[in-house]
PDB file of N, CA and C in Angstrom:
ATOM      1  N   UNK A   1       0.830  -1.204   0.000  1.00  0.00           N
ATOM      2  CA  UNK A   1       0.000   0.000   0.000  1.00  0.00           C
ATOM      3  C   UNK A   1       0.865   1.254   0.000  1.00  0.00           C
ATOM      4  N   UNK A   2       2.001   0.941   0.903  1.00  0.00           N
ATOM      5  CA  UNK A   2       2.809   2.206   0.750  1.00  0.00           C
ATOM      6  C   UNK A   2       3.731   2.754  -0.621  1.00  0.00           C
ATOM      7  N   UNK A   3       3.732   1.665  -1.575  1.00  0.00           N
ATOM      8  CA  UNK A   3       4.770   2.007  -2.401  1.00  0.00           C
ATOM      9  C   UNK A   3       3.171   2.331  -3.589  1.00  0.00           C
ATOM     10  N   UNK A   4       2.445   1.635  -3.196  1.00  0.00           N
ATOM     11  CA  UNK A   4       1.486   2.785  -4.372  1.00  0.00           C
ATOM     12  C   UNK A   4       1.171   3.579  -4.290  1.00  0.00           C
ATOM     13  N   UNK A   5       0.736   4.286  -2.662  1.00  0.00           N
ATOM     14  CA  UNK A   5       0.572   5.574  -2.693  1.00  0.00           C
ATOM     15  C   UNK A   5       1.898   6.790  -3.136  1.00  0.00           C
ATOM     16  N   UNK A   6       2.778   5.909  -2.503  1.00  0.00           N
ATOM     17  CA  UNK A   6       4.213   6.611  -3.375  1.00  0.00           C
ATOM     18  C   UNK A   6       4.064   6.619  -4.633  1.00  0.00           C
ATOM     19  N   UNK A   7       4.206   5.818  -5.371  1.00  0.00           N
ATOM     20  CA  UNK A   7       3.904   5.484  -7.005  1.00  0.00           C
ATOM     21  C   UNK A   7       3.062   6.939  -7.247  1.00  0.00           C
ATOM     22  N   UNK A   8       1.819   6.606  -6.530  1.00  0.00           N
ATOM     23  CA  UNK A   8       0.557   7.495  -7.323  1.00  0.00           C
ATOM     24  C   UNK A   8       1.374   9.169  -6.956  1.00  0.00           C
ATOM     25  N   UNK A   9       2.052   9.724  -5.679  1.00  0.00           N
ATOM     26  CA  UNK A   9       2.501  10.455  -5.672  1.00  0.00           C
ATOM     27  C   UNK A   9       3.987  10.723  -6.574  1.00  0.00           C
ATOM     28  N   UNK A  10       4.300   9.721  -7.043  1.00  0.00           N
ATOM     29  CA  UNK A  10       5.509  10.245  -8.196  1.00  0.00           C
ATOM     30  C   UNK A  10       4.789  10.643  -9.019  1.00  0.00           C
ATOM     31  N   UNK A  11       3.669  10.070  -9.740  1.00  0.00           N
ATOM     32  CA  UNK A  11       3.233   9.851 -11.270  1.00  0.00           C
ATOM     33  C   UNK A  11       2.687  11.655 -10.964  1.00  0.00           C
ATOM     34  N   UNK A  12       2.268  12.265  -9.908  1.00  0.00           N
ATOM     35  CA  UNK A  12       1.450  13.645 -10.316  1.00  0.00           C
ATOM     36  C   UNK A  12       2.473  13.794 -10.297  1.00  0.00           C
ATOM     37  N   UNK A  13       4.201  14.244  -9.439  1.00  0.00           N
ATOM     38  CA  UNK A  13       5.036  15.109  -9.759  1.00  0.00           C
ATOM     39  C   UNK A  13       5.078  14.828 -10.872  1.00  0.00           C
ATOM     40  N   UNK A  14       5.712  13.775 -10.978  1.00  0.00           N
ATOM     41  CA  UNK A  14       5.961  13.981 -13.151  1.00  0.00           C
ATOM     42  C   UNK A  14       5.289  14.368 -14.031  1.00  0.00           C
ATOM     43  N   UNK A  15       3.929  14.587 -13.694  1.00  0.00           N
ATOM     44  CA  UNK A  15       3.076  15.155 -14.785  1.00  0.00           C
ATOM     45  C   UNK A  15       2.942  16.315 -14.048  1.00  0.00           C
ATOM     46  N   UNK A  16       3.041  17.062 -12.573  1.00  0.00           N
ATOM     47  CA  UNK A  16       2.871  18.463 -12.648  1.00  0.00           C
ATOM     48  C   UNK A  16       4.530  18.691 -13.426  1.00  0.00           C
ATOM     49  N   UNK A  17       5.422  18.389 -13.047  1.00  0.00           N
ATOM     50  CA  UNK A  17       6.886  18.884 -13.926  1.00  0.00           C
ATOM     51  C   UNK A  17       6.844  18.844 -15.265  1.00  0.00           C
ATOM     52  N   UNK A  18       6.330  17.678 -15.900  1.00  0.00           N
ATOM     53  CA  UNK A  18       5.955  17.482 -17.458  1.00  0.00           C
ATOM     54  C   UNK A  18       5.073  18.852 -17.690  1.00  0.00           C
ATOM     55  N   UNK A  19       4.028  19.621 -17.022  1.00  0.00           N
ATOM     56  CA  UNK A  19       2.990  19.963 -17.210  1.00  0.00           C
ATOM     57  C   UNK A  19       3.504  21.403 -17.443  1.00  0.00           C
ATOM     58  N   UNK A  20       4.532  21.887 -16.240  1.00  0.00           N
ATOM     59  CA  UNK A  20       4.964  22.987 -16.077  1.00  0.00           C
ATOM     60  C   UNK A  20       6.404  23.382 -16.989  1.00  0.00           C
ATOM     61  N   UNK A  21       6.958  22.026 -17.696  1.00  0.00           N
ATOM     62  CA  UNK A  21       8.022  22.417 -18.616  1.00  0.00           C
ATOM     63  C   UNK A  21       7.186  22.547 -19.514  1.00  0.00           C
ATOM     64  N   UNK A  22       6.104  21.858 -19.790  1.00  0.00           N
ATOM     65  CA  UNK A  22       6.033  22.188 -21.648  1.00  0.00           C
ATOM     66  C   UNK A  22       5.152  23.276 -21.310  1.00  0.00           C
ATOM     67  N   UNK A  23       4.404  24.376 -20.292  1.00  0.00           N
ATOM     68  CA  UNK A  23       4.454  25.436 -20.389  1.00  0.00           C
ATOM     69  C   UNK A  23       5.686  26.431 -20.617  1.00  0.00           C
ATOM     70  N   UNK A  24       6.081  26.373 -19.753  1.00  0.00           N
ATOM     71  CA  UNK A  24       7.504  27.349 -19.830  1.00  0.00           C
ATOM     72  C   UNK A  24       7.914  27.302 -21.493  1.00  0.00           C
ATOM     73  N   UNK A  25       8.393  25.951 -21.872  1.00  0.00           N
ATOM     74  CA  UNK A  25       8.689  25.739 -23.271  1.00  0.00           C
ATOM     75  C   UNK A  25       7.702  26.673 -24.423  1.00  0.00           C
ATOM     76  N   UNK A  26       6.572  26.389 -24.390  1.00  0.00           N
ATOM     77  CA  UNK A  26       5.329  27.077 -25.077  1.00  0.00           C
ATOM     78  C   UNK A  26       5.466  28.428 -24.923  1.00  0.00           C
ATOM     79  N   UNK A  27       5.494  28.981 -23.974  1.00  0.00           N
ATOM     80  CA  UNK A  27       6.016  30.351 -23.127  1.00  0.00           C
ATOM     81  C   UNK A  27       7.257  30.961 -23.634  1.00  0.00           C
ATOM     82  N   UNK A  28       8.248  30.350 -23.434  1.00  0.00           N
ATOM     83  CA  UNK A  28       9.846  30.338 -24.408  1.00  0.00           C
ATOM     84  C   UNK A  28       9.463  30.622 -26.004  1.00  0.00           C
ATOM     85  N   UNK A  29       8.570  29.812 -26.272  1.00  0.00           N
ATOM     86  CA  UNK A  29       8.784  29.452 -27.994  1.00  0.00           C
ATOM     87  C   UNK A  29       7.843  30.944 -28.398  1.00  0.00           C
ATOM     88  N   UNK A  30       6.795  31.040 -27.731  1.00  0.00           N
ATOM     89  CA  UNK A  30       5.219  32.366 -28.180  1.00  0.00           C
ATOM     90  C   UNK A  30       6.686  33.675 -28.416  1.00  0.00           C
ATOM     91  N   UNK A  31       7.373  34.265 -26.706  1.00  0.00           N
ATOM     92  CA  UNK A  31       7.868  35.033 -26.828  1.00  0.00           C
ATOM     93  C   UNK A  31       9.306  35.188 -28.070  1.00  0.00           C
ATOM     94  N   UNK A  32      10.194  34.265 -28.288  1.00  0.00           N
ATOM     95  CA  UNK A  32      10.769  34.127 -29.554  1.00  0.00           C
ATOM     96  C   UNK A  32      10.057  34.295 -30.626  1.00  0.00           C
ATOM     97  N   UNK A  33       8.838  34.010 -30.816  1.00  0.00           N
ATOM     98  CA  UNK A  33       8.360  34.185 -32.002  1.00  0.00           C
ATOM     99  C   UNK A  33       7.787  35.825 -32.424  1.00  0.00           C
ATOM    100  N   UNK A  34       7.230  36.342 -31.111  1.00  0.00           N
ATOM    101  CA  UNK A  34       6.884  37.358 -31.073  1.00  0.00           C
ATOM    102  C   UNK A  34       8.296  38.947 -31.355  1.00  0.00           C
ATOM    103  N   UNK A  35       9.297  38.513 -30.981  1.00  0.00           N
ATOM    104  CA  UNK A  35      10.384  39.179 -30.967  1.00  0.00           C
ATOM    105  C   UNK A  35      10.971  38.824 -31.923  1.00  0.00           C
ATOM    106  N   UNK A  36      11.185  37.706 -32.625  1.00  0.00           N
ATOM    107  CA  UNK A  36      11.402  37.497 -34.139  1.00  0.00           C
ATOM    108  C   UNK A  36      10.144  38.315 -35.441  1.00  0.00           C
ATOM    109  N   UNK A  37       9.000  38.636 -34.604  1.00  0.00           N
ATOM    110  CA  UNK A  37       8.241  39.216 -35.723  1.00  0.00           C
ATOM    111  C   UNK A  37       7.791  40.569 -35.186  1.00  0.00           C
ATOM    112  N   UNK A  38       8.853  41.354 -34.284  1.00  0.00           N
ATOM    113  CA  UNK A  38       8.710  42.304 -34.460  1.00  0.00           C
ATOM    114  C   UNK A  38      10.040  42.978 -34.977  1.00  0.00           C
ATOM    115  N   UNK A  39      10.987  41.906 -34.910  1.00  0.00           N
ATOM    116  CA  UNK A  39      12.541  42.336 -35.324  1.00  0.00           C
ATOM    117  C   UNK A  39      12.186  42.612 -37.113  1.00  0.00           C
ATOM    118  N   UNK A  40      11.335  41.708 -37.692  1.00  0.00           N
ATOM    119  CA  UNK A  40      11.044  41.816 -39.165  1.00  0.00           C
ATOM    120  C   UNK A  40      10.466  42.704 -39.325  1.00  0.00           C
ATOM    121  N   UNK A  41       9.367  43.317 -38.761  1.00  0.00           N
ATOM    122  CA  UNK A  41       8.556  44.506 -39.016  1.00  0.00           C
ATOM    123  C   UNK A  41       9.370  46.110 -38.949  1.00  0.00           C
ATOM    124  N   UNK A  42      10.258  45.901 -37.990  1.00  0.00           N
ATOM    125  CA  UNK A  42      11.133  46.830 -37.659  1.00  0.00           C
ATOM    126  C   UNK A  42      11.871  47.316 -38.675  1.00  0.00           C
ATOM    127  N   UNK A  43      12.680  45.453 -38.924  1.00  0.00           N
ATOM    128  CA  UNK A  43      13.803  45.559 -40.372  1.00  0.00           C
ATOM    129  C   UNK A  43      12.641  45.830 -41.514  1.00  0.00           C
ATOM    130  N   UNK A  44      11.823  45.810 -42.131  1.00  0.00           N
ATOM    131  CA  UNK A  44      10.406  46.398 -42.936  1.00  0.00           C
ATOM    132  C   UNK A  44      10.500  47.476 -43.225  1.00  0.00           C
ATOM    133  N   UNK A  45       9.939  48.005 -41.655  1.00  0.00           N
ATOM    134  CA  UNK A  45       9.855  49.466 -41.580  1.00  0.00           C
ATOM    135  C   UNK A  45      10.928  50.196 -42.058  1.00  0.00           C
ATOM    136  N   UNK A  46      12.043  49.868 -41.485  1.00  0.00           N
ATOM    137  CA  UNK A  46      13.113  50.564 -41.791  1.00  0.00           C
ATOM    138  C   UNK A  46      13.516  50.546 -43.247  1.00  0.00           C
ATOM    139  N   UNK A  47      13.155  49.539 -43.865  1.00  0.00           N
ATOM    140  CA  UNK A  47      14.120  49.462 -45.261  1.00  0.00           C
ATOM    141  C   UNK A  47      12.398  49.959 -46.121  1.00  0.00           C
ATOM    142  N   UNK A  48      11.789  50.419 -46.171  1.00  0.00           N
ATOM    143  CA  UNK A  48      10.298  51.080 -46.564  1.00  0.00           C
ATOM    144  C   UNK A  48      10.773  52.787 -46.314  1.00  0.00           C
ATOM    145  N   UNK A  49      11.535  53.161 -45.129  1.00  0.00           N
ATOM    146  CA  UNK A  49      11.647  54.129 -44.770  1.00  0.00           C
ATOM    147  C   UNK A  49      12.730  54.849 -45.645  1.00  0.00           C
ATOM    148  N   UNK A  50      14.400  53.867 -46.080  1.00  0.00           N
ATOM    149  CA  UNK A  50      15.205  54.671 -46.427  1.00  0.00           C
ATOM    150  C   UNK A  50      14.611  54.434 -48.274  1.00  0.00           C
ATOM    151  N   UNK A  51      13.811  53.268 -48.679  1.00  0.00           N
ATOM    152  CA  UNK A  51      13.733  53.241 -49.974  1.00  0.00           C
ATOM    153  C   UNK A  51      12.856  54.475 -50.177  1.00  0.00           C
ATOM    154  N   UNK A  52      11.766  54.976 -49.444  1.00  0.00           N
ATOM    155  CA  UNK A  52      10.959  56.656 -49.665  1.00  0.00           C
ATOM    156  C   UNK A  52      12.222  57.696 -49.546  1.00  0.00           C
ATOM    157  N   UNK A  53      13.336  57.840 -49.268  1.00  0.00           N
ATOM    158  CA  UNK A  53      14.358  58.653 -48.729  1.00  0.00           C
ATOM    159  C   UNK A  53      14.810  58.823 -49.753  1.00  0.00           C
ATOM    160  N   UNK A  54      15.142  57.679 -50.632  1.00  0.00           N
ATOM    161  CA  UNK A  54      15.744  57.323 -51.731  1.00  0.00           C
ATOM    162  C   UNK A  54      15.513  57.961 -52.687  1.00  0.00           C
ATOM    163  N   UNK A  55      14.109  57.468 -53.130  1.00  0.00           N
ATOM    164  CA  UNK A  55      13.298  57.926 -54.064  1.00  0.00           C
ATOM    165  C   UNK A  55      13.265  59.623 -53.870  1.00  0.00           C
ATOM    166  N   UNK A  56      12.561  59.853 -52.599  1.00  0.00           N
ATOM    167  CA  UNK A  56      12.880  61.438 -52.695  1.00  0.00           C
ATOM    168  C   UNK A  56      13.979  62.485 -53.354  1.00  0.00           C
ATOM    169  N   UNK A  57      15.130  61.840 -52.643  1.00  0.00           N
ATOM    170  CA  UNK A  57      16.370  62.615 -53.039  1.00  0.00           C
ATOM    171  C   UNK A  57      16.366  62.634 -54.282  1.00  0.00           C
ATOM    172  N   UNK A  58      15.936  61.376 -55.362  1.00  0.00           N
ATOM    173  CA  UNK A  58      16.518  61.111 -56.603  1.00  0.00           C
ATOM    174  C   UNK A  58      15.381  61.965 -57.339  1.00  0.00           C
ATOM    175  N   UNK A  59      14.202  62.364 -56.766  1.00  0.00           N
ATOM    176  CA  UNK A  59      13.250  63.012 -57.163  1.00  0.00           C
ATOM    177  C   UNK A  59      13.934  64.285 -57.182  1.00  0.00           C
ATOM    178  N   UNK A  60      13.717  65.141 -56.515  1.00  0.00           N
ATOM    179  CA  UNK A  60      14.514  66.384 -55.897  1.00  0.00           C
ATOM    180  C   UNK A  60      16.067  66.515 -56.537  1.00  0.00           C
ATOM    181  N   UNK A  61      16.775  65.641 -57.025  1.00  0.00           N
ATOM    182  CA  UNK A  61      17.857  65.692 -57.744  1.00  0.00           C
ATOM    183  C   UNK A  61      17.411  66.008 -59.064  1.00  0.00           C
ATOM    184  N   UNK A  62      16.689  64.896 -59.386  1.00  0.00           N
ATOM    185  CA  UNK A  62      16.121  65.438 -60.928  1.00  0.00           C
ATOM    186  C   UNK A  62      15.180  66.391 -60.948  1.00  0.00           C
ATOM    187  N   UNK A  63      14.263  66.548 -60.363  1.00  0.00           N
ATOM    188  CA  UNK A  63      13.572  68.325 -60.730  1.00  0.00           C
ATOM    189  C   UNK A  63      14.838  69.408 -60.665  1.00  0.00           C
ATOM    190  N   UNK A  64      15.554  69.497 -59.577  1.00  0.00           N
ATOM    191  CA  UNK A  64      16.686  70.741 -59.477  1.00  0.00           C
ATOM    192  C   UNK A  64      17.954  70.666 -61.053  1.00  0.00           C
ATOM    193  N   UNK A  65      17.556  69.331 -61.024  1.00  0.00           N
ATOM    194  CA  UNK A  65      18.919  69.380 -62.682  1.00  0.00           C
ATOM    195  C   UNK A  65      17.709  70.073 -63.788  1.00  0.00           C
ATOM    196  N   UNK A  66      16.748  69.973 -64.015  1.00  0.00           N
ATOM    197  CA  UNK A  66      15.597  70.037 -64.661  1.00  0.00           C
ATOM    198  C   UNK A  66      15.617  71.254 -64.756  1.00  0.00           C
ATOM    199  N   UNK A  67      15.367  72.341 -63.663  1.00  0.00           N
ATOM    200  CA  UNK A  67      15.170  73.890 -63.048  1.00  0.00           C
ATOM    201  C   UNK A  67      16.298  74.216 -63.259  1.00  0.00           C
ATOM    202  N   UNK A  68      17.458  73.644 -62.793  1.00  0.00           N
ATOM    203  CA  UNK A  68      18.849  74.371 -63.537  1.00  0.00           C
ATOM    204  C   UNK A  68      18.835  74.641 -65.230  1.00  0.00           C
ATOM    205  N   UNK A  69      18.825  72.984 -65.658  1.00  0.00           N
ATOM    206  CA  UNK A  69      19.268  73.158 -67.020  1.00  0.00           C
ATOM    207  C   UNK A  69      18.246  74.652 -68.027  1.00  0.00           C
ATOM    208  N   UNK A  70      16.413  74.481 -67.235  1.00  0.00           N
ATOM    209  CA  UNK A  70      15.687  75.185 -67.781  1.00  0.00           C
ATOM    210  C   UNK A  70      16.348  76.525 -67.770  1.00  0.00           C
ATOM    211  N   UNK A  71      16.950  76.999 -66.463  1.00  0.00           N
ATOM    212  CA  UNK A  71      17.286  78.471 -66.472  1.00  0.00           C
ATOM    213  C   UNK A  71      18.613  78.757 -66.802  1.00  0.00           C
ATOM    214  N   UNK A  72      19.309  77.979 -67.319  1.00  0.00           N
ATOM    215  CA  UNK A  72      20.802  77.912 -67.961  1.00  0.00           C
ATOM    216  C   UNK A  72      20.287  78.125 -69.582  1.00  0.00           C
ATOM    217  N   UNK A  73      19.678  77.387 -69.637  1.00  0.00           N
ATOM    218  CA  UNK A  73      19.058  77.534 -71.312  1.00  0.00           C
ATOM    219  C   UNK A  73      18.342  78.896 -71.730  1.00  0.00           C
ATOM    220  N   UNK A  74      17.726  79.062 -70.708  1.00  0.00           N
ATOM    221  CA  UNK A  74      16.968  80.898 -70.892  1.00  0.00           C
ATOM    222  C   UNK A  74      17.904  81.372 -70.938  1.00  0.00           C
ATOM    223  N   UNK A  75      18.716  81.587 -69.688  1.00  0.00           N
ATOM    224  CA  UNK A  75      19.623  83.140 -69.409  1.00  0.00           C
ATOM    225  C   UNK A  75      20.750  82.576 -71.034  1.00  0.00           C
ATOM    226  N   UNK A  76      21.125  81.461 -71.285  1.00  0.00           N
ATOM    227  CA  UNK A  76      21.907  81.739 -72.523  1.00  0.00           C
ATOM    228  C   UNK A  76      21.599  82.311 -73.355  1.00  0.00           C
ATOM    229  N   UNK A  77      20.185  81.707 -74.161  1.00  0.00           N
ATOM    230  CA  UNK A  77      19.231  82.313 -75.123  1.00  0.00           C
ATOM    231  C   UNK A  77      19.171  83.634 -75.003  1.00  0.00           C
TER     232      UNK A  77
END
């Protein structure tokens, strides 16, 4: 009688320990995943941010060559 009530008291530790690692684990894995998909949104954001930067400048480069060449061509004329 005594070694089954022992028995029956191992078998819950091992399943509260079983119970409480593969939380933690689940817990471990949600937050990695969550910090892996905000590290991407970030790296996103950021490369969305300098390609508008990009584009701008190259915008703004070519209107000002545009406005130059126009008023280089008048004042010659």
């Amino acid at each position: 009688m005594i070694r089954i009530s022992l028995s029956k008291y191992t078998v819950v530790v091992v399943v509260v320990v079983v119970v409480v690692v593969v939380v933690v684990v689940v817990v471990v894995v949600v937050v990695v995943v969550v910090v892996v998909v905000v590290v991407v949104v970030v790296v996103v954001v950021v490369v969305v941010v300098v390609v508008v930067v990009v584009v701008v400048v190259v915008v703004v480069e070519v209107v000002v060559v545009v406005v130059v060449g126009v008023v280089v061509v008048v004042v010659v004329e």
